[in-house]
PDB file of N, CA and C in Angstrom:
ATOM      1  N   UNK A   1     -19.731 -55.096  73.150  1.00  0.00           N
ATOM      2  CA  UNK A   1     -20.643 -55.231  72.036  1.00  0.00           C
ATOM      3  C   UNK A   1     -20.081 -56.276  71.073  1.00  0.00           C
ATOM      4  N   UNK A   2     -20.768 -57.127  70.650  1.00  0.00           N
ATOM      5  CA  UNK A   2     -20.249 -58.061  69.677  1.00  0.00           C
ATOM      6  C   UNK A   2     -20.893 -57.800  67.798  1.00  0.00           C
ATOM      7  N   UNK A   3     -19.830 -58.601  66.991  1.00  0.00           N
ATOM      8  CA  UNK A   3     -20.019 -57.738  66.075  1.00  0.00           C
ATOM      9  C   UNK A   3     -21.105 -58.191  65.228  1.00  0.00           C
ATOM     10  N   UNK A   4     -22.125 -58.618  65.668  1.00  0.00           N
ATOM     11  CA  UNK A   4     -23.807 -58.583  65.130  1.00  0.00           C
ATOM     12  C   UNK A   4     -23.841 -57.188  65.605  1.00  0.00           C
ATOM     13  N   UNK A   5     -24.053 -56.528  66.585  1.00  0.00           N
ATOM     14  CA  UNK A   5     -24.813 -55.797  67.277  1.00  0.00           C
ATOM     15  C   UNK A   5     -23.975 -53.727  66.391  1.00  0.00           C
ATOM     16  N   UNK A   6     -22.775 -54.490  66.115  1.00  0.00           N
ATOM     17  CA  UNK A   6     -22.051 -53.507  65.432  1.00  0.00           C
ATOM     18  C   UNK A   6     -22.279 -53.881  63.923  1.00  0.00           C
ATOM     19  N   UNK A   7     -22.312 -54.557  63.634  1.00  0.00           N
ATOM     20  CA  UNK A   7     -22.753 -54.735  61.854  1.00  0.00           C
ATOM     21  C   UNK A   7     -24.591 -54.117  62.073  1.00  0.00           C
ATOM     22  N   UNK A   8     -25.278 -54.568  62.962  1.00  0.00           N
ATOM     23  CA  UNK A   8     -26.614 -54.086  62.732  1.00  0.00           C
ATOM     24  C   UNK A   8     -26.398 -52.611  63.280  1.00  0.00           C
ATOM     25  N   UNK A   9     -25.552 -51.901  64.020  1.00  0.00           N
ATOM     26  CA  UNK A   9     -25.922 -50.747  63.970  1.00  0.00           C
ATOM     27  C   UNK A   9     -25.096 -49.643  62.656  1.00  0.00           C
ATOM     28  N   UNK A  10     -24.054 -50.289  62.019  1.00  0.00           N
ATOM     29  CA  UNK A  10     -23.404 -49.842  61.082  1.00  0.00           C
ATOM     30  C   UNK A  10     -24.648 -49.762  59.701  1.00  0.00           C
ATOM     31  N   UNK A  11     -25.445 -50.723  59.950  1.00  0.00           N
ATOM     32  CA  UNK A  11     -26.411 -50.852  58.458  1.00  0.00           C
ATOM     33  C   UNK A  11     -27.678 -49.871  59.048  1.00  0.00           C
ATOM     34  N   UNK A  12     -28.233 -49.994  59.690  1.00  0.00           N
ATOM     35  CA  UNK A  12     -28.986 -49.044  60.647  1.00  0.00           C
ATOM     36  C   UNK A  12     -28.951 -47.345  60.402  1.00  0.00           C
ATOM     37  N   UNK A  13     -27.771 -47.144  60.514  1.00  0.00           N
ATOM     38  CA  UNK A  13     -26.758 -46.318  60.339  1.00  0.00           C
ATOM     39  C   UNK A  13     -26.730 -45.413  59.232  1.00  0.00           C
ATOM     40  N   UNK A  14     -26.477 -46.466  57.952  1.00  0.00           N
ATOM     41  CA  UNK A  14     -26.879 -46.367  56.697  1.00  0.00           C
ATOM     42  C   UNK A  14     -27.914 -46.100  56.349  1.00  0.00           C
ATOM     43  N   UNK A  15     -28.958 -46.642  56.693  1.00  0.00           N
ATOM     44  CA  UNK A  15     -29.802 -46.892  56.078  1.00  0.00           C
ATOM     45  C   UNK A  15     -30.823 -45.258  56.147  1.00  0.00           C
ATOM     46  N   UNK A  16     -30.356 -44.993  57.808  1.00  0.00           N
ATOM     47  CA  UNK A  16     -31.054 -43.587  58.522  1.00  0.00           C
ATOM     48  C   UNK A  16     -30.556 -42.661  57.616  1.00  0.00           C
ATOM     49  N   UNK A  17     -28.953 -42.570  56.921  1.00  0.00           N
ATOM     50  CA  UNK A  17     -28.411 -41.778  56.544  1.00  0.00           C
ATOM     51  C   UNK A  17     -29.269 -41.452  54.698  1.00  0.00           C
ATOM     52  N   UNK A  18     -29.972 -42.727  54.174  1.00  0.00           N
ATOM     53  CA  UNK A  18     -30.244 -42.735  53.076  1.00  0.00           C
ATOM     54  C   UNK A  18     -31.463 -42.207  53.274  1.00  0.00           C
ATOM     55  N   UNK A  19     -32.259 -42.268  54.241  1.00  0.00           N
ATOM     56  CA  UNK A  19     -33.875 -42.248  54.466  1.00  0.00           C
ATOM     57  C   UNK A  19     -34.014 -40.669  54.704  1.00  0.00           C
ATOM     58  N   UNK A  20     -33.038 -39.921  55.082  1.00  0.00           N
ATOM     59  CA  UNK A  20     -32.636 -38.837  55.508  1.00  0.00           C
ATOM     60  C   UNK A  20     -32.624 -37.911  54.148  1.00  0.00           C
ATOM     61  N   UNK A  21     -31.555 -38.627  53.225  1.00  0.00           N
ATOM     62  CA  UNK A  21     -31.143 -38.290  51.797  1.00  0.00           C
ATOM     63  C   UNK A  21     -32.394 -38.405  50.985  1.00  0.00           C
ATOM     64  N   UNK A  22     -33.398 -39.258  51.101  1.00  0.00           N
ATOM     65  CA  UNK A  22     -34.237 -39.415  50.003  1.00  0.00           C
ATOM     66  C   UNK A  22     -35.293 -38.207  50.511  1.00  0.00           C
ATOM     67  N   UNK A  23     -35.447 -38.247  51.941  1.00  0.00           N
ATOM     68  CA  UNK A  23     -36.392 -37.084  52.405  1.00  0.00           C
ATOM     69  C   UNK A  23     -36.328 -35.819  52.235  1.00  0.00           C
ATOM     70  N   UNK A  24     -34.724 -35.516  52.153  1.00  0.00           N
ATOM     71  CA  UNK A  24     -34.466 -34.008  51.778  1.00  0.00           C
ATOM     72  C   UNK A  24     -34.182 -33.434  51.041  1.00  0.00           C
ATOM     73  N   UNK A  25     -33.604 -34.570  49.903  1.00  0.00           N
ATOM     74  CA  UNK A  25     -32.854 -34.041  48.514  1.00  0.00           C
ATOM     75  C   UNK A  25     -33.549 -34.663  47.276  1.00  0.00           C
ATOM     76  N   UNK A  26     -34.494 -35.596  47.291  1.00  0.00           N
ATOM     77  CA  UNK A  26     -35.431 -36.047  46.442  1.00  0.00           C
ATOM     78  C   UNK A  26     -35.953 -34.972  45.972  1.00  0.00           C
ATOM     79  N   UNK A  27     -35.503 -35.099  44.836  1.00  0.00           N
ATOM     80  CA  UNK A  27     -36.400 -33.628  43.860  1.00  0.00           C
ATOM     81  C   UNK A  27     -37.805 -33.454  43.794  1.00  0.00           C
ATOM     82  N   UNK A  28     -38.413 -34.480  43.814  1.00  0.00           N
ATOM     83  CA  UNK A  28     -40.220 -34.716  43.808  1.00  0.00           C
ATOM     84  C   UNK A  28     -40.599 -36.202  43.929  1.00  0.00           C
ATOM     85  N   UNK A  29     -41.601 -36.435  44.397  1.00  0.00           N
ATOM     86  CA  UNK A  29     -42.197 -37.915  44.354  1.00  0.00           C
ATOM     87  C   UNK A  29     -43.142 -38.005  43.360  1.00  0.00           C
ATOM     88  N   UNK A  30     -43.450 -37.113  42.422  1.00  0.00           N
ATOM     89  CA  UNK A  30     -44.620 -36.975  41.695  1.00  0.00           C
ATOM     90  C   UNK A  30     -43.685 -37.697  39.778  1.00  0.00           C
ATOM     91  N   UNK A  31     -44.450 -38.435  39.177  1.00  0.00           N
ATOM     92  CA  UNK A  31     -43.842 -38.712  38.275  1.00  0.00           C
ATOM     93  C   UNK A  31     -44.503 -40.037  38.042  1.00  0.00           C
ATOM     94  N   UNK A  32     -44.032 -40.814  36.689  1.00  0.00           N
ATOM     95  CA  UNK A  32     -44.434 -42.748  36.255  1.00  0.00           C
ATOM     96  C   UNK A  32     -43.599 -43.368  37.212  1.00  0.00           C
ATOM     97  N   UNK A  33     -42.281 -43.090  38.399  1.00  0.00           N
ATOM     98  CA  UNK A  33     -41.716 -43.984  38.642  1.00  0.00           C
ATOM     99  C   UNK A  33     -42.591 -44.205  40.142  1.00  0.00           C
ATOM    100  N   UNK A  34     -41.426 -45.185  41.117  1.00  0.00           N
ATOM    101  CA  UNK A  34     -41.788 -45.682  41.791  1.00  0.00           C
ATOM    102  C   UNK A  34     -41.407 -44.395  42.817  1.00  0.00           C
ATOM    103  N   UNK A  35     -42.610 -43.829  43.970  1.00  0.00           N
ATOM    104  CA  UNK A  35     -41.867 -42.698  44.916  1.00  0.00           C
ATOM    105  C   UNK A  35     -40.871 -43.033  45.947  1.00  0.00           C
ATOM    106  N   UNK A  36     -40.418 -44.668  46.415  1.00  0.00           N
ATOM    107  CA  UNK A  36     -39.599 -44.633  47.508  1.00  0.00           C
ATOM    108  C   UNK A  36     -38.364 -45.246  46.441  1.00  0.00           C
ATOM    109  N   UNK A  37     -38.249 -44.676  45.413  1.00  0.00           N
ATOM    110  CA  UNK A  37     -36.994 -45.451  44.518  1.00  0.00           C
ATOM    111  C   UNK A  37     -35.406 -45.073  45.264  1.00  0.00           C
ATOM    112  N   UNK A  38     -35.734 -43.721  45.845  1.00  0.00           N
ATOM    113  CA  UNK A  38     -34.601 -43.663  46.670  1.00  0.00           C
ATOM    114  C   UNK A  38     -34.227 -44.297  47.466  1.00  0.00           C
ATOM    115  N   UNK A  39     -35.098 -45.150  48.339  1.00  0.00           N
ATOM    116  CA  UNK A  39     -34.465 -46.452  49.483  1.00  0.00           C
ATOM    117  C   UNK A  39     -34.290 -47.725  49.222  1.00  0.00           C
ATOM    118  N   UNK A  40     -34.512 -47.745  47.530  1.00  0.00           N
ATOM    119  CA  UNK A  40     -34.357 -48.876  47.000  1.00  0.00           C
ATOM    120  C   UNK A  40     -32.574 -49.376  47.417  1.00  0.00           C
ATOM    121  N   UNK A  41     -31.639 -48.250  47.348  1.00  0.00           N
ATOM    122  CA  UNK A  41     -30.465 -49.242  47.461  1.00  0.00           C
ATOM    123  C   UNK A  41     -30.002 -49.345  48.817  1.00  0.00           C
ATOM    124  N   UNK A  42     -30.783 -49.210  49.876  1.00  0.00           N
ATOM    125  CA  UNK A  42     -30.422 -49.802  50.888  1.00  0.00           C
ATOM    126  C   UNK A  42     -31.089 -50.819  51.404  1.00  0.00           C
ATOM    127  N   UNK A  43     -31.990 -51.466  50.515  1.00  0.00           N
ATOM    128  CA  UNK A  43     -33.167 -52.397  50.896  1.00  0.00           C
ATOM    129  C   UNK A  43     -31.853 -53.650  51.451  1.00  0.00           C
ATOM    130  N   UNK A  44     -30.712 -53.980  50.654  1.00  0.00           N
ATOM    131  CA  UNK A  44     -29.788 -54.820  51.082  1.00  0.00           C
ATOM    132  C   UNK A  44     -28.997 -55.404  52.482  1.00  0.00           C
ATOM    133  N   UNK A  45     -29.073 -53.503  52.862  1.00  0.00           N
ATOM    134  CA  UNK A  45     -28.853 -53.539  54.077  1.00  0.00           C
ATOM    135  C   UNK A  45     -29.730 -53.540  55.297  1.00  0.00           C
ATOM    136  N   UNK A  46     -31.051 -53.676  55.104  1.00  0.00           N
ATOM    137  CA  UNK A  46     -31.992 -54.042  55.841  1.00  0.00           C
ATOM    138  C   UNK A  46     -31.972 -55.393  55.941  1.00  0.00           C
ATOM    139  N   UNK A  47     -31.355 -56.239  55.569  1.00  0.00           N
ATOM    140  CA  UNK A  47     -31.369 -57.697  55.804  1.00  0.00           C
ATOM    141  C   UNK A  47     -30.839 -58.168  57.621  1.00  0.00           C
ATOM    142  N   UNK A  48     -29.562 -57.447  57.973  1.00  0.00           N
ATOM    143  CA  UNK A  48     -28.825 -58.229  58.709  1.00  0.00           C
ATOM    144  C   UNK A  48     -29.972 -57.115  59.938  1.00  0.00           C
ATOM    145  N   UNK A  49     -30.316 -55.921  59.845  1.00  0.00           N
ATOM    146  CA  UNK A  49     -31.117 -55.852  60.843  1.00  0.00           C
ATOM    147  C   UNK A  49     -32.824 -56.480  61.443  1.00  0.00           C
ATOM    148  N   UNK A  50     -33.208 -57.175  59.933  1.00  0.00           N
ATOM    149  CA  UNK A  50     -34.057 -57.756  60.168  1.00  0.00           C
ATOM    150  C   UNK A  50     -33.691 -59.116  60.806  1.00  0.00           C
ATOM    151  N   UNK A  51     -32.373 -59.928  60.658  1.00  0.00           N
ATOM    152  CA  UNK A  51     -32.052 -61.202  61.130  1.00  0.00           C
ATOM    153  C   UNK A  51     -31.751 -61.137  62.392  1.00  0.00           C
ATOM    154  N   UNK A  52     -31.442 -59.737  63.259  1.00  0.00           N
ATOM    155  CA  UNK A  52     -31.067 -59.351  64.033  1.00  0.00           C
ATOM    156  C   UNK A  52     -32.396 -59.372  64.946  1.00  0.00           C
ATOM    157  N   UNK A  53     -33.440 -58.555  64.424  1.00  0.00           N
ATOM    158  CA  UNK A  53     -35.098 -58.600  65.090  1.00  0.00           C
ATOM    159  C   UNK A  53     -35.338 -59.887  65.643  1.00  0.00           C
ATOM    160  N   UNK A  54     -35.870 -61.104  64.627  1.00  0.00           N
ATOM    161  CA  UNK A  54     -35.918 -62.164  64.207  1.00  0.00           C
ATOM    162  C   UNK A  54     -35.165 -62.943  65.258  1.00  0.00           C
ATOM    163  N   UNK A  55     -34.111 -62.317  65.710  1.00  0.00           N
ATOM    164  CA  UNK A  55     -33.308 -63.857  66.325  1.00  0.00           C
ATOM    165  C   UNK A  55     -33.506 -63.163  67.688  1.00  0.00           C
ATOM    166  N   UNK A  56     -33.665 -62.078  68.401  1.00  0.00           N
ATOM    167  CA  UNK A  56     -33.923 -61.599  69.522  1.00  0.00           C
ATOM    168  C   UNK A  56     -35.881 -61.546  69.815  1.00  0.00           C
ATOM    169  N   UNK A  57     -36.412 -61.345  68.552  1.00  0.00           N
ATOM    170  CA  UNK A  57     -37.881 -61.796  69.169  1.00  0.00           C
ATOM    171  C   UNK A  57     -38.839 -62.546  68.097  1.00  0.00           C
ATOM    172  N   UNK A  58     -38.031 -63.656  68.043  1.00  0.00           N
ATOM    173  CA  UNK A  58     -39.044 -64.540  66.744  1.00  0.00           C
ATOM    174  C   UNK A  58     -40.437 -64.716  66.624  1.00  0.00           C
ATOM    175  N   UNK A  59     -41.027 -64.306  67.925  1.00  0.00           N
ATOM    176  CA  UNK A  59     -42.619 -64.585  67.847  1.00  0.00           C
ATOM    177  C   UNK A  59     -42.710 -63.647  67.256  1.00  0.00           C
ATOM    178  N   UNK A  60     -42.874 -62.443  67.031  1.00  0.00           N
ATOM    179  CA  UNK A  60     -43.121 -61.157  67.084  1.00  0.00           C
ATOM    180  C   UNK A  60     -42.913 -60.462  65.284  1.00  0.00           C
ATOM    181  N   UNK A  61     -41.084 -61.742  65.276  1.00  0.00           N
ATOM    182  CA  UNK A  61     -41.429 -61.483  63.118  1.00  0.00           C
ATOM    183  C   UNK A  61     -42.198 -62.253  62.753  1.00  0.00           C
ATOM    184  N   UNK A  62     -42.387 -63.446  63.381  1.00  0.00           N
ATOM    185  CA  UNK A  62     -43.263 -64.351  62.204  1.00  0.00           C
ATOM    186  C   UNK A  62     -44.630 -63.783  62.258  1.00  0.00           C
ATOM    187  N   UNK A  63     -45.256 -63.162  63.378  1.00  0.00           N
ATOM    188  CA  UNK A  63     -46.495 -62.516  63.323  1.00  0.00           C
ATOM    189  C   UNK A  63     -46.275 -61.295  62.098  1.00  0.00           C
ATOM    190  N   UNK A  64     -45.696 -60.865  62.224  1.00  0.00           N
ATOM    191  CA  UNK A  64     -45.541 -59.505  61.460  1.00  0.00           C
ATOM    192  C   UNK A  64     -45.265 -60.346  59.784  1.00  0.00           C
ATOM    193  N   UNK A  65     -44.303 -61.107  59.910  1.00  0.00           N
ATOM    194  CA  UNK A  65     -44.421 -61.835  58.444  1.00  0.00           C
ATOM    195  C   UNK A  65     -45.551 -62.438  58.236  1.00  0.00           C
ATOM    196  N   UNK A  66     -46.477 -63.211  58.578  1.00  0.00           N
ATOM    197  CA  UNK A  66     -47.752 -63.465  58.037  1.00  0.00           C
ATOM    198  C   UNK A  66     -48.668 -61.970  57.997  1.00  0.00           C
ATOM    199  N   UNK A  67     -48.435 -61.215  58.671  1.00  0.00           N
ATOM    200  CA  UNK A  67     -49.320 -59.768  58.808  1.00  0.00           C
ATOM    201  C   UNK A  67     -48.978 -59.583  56.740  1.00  0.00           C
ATOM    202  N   UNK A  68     -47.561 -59.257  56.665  1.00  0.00           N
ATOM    203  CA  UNK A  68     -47.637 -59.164  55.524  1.00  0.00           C
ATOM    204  C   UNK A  68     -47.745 -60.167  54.146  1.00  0.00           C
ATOM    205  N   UNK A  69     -47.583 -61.328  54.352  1.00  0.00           N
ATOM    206  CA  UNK A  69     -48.149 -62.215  53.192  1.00  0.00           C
ATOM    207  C   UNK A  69     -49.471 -62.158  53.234  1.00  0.00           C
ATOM    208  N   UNK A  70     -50.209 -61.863  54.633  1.00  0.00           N
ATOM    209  CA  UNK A  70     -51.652 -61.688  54.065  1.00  0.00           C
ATOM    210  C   UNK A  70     -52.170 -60.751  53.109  1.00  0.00           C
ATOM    211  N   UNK A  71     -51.684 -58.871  53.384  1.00  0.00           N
ATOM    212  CA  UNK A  71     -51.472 -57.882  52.814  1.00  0.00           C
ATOM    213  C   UNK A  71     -51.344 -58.015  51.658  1.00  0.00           C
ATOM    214  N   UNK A  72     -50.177 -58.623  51.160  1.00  0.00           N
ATOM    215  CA  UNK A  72     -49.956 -59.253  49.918  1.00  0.00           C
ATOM    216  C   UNK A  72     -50.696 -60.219  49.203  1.00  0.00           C
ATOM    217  N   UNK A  73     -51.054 -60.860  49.780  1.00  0.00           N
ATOM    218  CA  UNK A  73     -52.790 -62.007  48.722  1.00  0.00           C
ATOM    219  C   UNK A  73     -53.483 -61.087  48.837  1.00  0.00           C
ATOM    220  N   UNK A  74     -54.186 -60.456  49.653  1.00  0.00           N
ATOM    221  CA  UNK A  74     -55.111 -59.701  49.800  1.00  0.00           C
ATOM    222  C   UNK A  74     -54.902 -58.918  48.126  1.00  0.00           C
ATOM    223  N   UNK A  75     -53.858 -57.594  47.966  1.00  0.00           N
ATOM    224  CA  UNK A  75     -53.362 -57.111  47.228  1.00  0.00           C
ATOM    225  C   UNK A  75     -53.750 -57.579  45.727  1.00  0.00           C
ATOM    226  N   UNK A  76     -52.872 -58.811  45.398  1.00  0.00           N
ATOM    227  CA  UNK A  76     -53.018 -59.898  45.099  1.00  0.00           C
ATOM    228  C   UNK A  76     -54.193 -60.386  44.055  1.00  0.00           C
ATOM    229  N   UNK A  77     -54.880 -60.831  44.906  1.00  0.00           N
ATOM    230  CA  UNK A  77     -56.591 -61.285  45.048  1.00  0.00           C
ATOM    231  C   UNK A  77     -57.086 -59.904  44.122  1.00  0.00           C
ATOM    232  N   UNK A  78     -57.255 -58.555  45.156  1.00  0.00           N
ATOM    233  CA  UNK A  78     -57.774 -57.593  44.806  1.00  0.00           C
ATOM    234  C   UNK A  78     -57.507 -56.654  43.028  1.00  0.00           C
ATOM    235  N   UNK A  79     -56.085 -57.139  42.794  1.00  0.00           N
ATOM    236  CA  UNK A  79     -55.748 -56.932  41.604  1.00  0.00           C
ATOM    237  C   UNK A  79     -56.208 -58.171  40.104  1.00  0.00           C
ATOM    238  N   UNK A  80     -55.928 -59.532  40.802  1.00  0.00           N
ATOM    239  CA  UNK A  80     -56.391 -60.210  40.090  1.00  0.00           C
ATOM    240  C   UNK A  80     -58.365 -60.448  39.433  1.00  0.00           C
ATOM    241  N   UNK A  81     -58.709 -60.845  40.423  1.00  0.00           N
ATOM    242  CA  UNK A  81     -60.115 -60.672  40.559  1.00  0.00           C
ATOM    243  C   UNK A  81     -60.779 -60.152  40.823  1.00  0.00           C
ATOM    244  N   UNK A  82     -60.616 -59.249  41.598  1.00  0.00           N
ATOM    245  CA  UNK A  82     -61.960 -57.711  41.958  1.00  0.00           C
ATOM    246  C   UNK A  82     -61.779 -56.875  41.095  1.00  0.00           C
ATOM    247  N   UNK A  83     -61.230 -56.143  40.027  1.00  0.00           N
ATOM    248  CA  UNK A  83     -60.928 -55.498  39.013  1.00  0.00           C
ATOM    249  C   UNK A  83     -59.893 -54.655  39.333  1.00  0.00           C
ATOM    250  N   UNK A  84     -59.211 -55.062  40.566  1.00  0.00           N
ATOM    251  CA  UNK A  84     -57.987 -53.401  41.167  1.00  0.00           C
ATOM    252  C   UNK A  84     -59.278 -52.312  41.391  1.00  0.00           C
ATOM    253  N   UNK A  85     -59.867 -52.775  42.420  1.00  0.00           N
ATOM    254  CA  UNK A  85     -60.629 -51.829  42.778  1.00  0.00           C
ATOM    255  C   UNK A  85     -59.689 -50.882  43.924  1.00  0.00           C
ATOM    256  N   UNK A  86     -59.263 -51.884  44.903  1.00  0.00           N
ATOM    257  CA  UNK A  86     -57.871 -51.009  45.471  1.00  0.00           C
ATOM    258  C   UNK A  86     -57.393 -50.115  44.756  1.00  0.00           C
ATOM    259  N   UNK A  87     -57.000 -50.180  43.771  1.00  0.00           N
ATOM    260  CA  UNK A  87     -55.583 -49.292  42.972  1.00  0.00           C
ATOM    261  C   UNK A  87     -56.773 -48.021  42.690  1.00  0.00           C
ATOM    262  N   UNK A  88     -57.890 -48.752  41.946  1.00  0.00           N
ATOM    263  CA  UNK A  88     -58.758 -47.850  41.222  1.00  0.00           C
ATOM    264  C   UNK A  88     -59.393 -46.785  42.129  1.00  0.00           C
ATOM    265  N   UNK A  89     -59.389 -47.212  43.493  1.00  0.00           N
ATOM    266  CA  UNK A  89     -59.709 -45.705  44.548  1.00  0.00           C
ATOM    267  C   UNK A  89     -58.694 -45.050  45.011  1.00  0.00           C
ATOM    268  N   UNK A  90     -57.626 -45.602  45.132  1.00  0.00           N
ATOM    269  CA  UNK A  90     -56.515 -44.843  45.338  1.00  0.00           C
ATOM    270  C   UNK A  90     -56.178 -44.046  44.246  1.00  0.00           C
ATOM    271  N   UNK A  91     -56.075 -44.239  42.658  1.00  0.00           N
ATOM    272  CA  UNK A  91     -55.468 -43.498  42.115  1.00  0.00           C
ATOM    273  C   UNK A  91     -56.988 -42.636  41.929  1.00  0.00           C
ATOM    274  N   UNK A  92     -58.031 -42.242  42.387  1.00  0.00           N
ATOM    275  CA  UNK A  92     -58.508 -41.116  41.918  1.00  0.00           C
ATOM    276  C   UNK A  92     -58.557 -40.189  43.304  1.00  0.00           C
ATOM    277  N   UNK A  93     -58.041 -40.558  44.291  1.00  0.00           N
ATOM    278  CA  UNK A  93     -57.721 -39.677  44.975  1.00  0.00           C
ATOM    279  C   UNK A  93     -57.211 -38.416  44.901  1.00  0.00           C
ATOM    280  N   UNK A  94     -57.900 -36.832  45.080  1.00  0.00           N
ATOM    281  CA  UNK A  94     -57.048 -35.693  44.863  1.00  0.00           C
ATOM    282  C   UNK A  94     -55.599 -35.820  45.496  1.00  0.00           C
ATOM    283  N   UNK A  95     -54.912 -34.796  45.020  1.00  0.00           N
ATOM    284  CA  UNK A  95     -53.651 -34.646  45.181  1.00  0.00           C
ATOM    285  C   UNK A  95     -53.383 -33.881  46.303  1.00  0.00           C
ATOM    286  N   UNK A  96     -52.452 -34.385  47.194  1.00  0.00           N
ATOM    287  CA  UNK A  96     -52.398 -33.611  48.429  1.00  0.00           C
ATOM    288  C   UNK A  96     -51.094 -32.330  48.223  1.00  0.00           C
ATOM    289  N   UNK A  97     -50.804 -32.033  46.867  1.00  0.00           N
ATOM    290  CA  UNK A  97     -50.095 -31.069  46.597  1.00  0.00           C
ATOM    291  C   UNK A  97     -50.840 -29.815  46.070  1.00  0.00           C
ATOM    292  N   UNK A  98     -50.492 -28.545  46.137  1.00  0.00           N
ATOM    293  CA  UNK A  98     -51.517 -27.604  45.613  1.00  0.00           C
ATOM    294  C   UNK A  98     -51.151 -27.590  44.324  1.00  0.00           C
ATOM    295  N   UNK A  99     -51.737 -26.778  43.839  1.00  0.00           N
ATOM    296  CA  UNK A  99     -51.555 -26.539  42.460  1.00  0.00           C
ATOM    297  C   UNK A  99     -51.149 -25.674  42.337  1.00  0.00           C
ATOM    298  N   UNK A 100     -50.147 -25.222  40.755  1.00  0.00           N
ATOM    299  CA  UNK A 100     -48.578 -24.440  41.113  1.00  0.00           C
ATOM    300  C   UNK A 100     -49.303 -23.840  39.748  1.00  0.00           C
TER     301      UNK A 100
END
């Protein structure tokens, strides 16, 4: 094994271990903040496994990277000029929690 393949499974690794942590010990997702704030500090280490994707099947990120810059104008667009009609049906969505 060479040590790409061991740095991407060491961050990998991590990252399972945090995704794990935010899933089980996250006190609530309900609140003003952001709900995946817990995987915020491994977003860093998602780098060398994405360069890792990328260099073993490049057709396959750049599709997936335009998949998401479109997502993103779209987004974008929809916030700027349609009034956040996006946001505005999502946030009146009931709550998929019961009531306590």
């Amino acid at each position: 094994m060479h040590g790409v393949e061991l740095t991407a499974g060491l961050c990998a690794a991590v990252c399972a271990v945090q995704l794990l942590m935010a899933a089980l010990i996250a006190p609530t997702a309900d609140g003003d903040w952001f709900p995946g704030r817990h995987l915020i500090p491994v977003l860093p280490l998602a780098t060398p496994l994405v360069a890792l994707g990328l260099r073993r099947m490049p057709r396959v990120g750049i599709a997936l990277a335009l998949v998401s810059v479109g997502i993103a104008v779209w987004v974008y667009v929809d916030a700027r000029w349609a009034g956040g009609a996006l946001a505005t049906v999502a946030s009146h969505q009931p709550s998929i929690r019961p009531d306590e």
